[in-house]
C-alpha atoms as a PDB file:
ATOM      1  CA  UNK A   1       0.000   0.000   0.000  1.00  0.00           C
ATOM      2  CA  UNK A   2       1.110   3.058  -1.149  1.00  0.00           C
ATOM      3  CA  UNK A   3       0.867   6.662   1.097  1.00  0.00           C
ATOM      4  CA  UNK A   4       1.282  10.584   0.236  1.00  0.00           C
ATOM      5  CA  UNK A   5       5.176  12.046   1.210  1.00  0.00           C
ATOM      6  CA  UNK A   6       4.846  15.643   2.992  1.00  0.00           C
ATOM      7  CA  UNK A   7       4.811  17.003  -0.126  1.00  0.00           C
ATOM      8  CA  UNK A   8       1.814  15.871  -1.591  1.00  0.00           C
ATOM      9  CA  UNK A   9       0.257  15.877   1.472  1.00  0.00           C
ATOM     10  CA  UNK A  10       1.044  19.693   2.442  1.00  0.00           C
ATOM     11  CA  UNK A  11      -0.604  20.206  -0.988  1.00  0.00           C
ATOM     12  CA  UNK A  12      -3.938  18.454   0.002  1.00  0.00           C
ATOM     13  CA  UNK A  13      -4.176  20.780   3.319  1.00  0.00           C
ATOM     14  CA  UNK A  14      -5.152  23.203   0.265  1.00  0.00           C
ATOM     15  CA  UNK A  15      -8.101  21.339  -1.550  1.00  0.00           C
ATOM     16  CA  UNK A  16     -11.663  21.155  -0.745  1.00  0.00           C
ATOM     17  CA  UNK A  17     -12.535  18.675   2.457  1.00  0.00           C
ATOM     18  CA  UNK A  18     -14.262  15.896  -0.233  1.00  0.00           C
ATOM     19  CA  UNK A  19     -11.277  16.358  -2.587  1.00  0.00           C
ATOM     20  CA  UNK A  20      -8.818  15.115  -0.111  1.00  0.00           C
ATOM     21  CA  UNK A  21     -10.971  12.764   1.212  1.00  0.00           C
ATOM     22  CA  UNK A  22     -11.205  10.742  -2.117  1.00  0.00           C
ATOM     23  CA  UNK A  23      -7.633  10.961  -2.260  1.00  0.00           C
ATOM     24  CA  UNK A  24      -6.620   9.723   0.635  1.00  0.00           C
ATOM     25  CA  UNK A  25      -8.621   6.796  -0.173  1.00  0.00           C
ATOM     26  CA  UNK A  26      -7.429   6.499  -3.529  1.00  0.00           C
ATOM     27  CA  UNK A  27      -3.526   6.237  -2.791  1.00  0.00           C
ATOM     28  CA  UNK A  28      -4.792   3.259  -0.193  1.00  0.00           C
ATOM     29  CA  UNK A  29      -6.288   1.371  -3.090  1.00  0.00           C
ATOM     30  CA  UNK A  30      -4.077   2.011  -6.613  1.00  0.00           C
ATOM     31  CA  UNK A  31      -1.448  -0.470  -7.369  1.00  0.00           C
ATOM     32  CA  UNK A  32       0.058   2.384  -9.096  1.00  0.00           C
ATOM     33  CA  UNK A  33       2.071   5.036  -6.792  1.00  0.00           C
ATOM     34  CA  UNK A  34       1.631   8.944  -7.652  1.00  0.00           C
ATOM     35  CA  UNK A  35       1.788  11.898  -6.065  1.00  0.00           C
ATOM     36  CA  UNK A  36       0.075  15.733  -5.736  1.00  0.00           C
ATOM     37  CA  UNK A  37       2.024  18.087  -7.572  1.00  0.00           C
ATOM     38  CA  UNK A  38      -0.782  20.972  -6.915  1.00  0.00           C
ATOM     39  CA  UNK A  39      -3.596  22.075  -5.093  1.00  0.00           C
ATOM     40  CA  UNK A  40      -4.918  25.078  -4.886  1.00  0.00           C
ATOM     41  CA  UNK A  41      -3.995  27.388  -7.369  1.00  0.00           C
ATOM     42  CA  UNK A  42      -3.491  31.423  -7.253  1.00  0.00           C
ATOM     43  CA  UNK A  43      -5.940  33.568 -10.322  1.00  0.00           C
ATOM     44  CA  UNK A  44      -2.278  34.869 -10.979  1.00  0.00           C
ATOM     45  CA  UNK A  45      -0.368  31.510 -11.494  1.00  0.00           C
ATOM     46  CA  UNK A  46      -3.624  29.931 -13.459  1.00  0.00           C
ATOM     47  CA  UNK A  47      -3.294  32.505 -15.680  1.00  0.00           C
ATOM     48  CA  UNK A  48       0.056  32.549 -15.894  1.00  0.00           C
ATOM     49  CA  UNK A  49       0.071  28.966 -16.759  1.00  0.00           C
ATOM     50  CA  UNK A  50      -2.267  29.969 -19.244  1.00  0.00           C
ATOM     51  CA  UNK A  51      -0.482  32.437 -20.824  1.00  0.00           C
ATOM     52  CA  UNK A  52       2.638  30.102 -21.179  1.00  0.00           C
ATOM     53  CA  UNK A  53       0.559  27.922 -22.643  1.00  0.00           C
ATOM     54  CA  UNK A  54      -0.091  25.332 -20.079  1.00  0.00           C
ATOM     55  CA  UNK A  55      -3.710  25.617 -19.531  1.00  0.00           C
ATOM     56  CA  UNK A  56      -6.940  26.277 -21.048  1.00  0.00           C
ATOM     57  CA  UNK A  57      -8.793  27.780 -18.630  1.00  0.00           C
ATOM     58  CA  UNK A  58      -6.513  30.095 -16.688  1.00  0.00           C
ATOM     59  CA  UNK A  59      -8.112  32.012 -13.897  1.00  0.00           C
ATOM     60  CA  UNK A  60     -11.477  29.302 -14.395  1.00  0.00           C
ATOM     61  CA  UNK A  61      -9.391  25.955 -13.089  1.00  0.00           C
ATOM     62  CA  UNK A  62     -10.803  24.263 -10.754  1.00  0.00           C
ATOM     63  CA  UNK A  63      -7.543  24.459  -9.083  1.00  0.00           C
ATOM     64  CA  UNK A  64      -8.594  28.029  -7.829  1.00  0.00           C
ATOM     65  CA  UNK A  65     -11.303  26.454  -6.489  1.00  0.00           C
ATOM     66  CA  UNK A  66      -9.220  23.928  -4.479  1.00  0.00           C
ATOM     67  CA  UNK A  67     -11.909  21.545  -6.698  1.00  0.00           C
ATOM     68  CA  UNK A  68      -8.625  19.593  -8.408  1.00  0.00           C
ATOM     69  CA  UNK A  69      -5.351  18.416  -8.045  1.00  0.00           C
END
């Protein structure tokens, strides 16, 4: 069984209650190890991201929402 490192789990802190919930769960039950490489999101960085090209949806994520990860 796999479980978060600090990292990822300092990023979770940031993400709406449910959110973490289901992930928590999820690194329990995947035979497949990952990790959180974001949370919640800044309107500046999204749309930064956007700008460089590494989004869609800028300032709409639902990483500003703390909704994704």
């Amino acid at each position: 069984m796999f479980k978060f490192g600090s990292g990822s789990v300092e990023k979770l802190e940031t993400v709406h209650p449910d959110l973490k919930l289901v992930m928590q769960e999820t690194i329990k039950l995947t035979p497949i190890d990952f990790g959180i490489t974001e949370g919640l999101r800044s309107l500046e960085r999204a749309e930064q991201l956007k700008a460089d090209g590494l989004s869609k949806v800028g300032a709409k994520s639902l990483h500003c929402q703390g909704k994704a990860v």
